[in-house]
PDB file of N, CA and C in Angstrom:
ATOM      1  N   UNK A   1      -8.593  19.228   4.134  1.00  0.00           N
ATOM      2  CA  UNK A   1      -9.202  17.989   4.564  1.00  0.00           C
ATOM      3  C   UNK A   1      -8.135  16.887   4.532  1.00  0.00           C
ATOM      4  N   UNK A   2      -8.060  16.336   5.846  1.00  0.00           N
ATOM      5  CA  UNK A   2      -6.726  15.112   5.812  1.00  0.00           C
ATOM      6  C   UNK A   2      -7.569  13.881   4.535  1.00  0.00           C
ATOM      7  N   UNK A   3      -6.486  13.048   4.359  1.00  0.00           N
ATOM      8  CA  UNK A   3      -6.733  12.325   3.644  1.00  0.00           C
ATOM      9  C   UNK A   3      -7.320  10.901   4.668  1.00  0.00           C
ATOM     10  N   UNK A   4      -7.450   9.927   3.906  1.00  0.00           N
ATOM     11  CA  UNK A   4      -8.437   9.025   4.553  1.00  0.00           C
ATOM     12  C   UNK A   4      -7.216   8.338   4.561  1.00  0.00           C
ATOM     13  N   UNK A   5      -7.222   7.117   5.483  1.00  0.00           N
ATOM     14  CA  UNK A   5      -6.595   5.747   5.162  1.00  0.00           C
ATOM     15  C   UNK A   5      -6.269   4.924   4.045  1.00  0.00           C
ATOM     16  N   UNK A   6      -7.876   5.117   3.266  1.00  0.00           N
ATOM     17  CA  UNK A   6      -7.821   4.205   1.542  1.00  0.00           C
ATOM     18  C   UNK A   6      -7.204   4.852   1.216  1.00  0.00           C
ATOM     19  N   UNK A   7      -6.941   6.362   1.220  1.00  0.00           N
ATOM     20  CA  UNK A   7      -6.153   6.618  -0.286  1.00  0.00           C
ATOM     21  C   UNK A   7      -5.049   6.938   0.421  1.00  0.00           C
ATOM     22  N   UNK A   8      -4.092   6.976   1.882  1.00  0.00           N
ATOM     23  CA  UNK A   8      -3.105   6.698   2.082  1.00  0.00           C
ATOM     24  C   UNK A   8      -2.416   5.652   1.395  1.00  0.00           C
ATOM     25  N   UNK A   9      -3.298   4.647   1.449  1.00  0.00           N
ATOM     26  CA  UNK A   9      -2.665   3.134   1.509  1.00  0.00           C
ATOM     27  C   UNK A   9      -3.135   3.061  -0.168  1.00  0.00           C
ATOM     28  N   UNK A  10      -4.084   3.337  -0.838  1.00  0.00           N
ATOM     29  CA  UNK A  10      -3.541   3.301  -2.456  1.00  0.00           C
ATOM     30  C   UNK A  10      -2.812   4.326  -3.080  1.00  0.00           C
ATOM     31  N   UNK A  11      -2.487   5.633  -2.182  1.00  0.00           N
ATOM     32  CA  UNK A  11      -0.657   6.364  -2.980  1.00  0.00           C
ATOM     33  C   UNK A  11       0.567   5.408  -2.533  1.00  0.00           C
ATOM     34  N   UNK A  12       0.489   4.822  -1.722  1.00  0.00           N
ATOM     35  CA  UNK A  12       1.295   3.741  -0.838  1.00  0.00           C
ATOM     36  C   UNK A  12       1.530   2.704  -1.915  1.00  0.00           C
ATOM     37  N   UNK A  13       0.534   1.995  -2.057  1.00  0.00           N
ATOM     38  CA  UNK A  13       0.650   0.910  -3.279  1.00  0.00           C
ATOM     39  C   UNK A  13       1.029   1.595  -4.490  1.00  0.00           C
ATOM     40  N   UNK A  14       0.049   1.994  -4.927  1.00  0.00           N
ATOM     41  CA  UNK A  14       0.344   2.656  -6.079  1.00  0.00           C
ATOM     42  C   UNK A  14       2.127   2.663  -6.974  1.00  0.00           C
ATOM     43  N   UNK A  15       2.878   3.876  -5.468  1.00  0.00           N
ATOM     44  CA  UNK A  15       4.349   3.977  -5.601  1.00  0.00           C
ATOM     45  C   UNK A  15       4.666   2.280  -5.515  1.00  0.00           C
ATOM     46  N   UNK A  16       4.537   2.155  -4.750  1.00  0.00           N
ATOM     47  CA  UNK A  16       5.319   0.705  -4.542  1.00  0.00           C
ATOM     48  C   UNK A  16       5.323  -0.043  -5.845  1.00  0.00           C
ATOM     49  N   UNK A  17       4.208  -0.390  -6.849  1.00  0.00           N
ATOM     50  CA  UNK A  17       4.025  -1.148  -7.725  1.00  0.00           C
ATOM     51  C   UNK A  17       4.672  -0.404  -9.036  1.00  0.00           C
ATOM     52  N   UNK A  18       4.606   0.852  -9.026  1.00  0.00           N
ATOM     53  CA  UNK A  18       5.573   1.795 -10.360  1.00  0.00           C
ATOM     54  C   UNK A  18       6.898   1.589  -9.944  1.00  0.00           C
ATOM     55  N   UNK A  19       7.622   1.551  -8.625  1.00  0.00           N
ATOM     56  CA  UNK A  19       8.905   1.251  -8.454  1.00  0.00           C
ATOM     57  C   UNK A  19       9.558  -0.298  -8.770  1.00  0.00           C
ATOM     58  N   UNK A  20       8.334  -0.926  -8.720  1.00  0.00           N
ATOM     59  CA  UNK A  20       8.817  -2.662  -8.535  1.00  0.00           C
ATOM     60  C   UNK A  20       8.612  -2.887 -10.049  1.00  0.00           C
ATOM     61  N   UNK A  21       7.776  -2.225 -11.113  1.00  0.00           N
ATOM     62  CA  UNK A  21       7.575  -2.813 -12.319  1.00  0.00           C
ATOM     63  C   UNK A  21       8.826  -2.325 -13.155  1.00  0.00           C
ATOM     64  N   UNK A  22       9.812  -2.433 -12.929  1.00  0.00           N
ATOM     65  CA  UNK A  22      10.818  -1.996 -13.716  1.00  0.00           C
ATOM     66  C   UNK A  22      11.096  -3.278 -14.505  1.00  0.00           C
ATOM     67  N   UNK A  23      11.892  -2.956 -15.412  1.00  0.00           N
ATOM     68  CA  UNK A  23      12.466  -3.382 -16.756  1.00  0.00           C
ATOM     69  C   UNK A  23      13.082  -5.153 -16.273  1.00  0.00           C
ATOM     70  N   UNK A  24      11.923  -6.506 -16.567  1.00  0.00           N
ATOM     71  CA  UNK A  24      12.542  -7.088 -16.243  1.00  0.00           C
ATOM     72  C   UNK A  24      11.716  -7.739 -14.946  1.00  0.00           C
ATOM     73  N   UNK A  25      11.470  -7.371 -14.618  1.00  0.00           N
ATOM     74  CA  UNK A  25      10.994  -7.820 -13.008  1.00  0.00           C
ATOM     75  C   UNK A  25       8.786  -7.977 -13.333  1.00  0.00           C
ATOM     76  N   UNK A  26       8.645  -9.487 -12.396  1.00  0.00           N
ATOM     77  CA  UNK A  26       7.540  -9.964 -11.866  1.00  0.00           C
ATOM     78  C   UNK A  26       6.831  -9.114 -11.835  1.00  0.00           C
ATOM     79  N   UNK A  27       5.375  -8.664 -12.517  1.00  0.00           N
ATOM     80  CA  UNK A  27       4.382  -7.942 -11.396  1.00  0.00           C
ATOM     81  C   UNK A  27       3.513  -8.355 -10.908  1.00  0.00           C
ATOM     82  N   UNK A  28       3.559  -8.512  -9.354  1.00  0.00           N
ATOM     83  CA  UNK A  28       2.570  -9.608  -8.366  1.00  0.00           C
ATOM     84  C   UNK A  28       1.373  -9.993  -8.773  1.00  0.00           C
ATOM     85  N   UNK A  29       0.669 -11.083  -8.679  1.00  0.00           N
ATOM     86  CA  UNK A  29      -0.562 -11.758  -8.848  1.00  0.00           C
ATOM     87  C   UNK A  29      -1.228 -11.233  -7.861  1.00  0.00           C
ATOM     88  N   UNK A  30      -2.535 -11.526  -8.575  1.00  0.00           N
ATOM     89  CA  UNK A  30      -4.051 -11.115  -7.170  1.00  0.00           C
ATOM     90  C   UNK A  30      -3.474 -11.120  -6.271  1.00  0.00           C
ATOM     91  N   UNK A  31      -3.052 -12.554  -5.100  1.00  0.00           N
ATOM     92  CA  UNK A  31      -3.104 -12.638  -4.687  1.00  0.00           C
ATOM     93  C   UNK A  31      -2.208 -11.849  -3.543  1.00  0.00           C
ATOM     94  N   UNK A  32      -0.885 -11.783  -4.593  1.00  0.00           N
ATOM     95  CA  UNK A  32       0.257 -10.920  -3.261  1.00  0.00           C
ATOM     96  C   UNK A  32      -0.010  -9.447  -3.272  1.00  0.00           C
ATOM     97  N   UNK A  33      -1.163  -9.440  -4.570  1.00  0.00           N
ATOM     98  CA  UNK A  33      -1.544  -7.557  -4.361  1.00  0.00           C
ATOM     99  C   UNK A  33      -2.506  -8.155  -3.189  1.00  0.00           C
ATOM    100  N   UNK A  34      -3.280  -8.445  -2.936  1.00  0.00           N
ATOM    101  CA  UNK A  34      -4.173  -8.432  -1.922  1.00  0.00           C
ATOM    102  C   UNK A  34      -3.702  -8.339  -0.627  1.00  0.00           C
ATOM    103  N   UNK A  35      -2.969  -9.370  -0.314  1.00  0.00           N
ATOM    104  CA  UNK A  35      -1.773  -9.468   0.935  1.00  0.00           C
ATOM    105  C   UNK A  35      -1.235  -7.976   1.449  1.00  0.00           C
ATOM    106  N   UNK A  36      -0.777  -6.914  -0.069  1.00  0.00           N
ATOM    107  CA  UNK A  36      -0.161  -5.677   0.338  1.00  0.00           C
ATOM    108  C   UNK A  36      -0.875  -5.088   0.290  1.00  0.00           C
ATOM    109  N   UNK A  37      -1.953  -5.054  -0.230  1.00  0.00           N
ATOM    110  CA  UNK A  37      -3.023  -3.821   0.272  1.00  0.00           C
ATOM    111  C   UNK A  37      -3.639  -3.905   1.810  1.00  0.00           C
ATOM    112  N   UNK A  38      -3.355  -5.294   2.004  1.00  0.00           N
ATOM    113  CA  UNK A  38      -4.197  -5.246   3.607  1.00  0.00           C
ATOM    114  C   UNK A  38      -3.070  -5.209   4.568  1.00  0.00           C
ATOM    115  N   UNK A  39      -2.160  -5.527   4.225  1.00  0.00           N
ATOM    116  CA  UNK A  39      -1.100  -5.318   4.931  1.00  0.00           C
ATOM    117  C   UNK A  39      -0.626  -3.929   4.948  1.00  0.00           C
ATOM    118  N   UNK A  40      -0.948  -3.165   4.159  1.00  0.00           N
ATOM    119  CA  UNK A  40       0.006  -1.516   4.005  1.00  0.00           C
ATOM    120  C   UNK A  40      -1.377  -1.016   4.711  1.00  0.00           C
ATOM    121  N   UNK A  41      -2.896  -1.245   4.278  1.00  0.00           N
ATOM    122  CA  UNK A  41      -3.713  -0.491   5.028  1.00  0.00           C
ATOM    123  C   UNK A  41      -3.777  -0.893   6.126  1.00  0.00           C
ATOM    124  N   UNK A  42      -3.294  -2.121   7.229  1.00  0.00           N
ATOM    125  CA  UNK A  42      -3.359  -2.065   8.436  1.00  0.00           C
ATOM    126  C   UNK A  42      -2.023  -1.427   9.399  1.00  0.00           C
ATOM    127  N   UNK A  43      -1.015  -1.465   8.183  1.00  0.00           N
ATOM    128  CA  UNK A  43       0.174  -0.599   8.991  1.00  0.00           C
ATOM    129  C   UNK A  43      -0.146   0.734   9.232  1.00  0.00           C
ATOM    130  N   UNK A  44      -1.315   1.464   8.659  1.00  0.00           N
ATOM    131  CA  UNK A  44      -1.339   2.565   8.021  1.00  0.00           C
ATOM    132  C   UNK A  44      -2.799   3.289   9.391  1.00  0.00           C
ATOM    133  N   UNK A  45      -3.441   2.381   9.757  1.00  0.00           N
ATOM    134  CA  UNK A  45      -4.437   2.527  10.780  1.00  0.00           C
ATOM    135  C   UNK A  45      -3.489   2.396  12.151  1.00  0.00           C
ATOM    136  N   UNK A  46      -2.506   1.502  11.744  1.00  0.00           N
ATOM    137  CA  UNK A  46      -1.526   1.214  13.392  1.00  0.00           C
ATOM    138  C   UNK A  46      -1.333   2.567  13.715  1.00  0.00           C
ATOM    139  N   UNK A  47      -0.736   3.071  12.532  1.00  0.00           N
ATOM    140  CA  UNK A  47      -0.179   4.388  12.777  1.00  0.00           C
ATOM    141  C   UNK A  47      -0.384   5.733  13.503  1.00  0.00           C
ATOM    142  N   UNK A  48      -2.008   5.539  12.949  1.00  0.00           N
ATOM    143  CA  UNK A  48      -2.938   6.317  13.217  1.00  0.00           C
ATOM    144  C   UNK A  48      -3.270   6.438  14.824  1.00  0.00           C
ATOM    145  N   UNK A  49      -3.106   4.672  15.285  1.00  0.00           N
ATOM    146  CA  UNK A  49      -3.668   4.706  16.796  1.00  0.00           C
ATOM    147  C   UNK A  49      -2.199   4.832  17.664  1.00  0.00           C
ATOM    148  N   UNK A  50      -1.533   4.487  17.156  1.00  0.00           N
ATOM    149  CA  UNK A  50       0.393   5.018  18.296  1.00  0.00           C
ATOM    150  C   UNK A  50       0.337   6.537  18.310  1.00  0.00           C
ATOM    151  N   UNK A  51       0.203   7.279  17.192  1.00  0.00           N
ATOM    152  CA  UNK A  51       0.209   8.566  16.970  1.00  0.00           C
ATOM    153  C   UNK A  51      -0.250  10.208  18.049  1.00  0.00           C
ATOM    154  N   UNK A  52      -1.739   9.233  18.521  1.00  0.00           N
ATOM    155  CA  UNK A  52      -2.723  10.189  19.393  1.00  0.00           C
ATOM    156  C   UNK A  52      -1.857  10.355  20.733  1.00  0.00           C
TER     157      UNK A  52
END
């Protein structure tokens, strides 16, 4: 069973936020998580429709 979009786009985040929380470094507020979740899940539907 392919995977869905949501959980494309939360293994997507997910990595992204374990790579960025390193030793030292910001971890984004609500708000810029919100921004990248809708932003990674609409890159992630683009994809879907160039693809066919």
């Amino acid at each position: 069973m392919p995977k869905t979009d949501k959980e494309i786009t939360s293994e997507i985040v997910c990595a992204f936020l374990h790579a960025w929380g390193g030793e030292g470094k910001k971890t984004p507020n609500s708000g810029e998580l919100l921004v990248l979740v809708q932003d990674v899940f609409k890159t992630v539907c683009s994809l879907k429709d160039t693809s066919g």
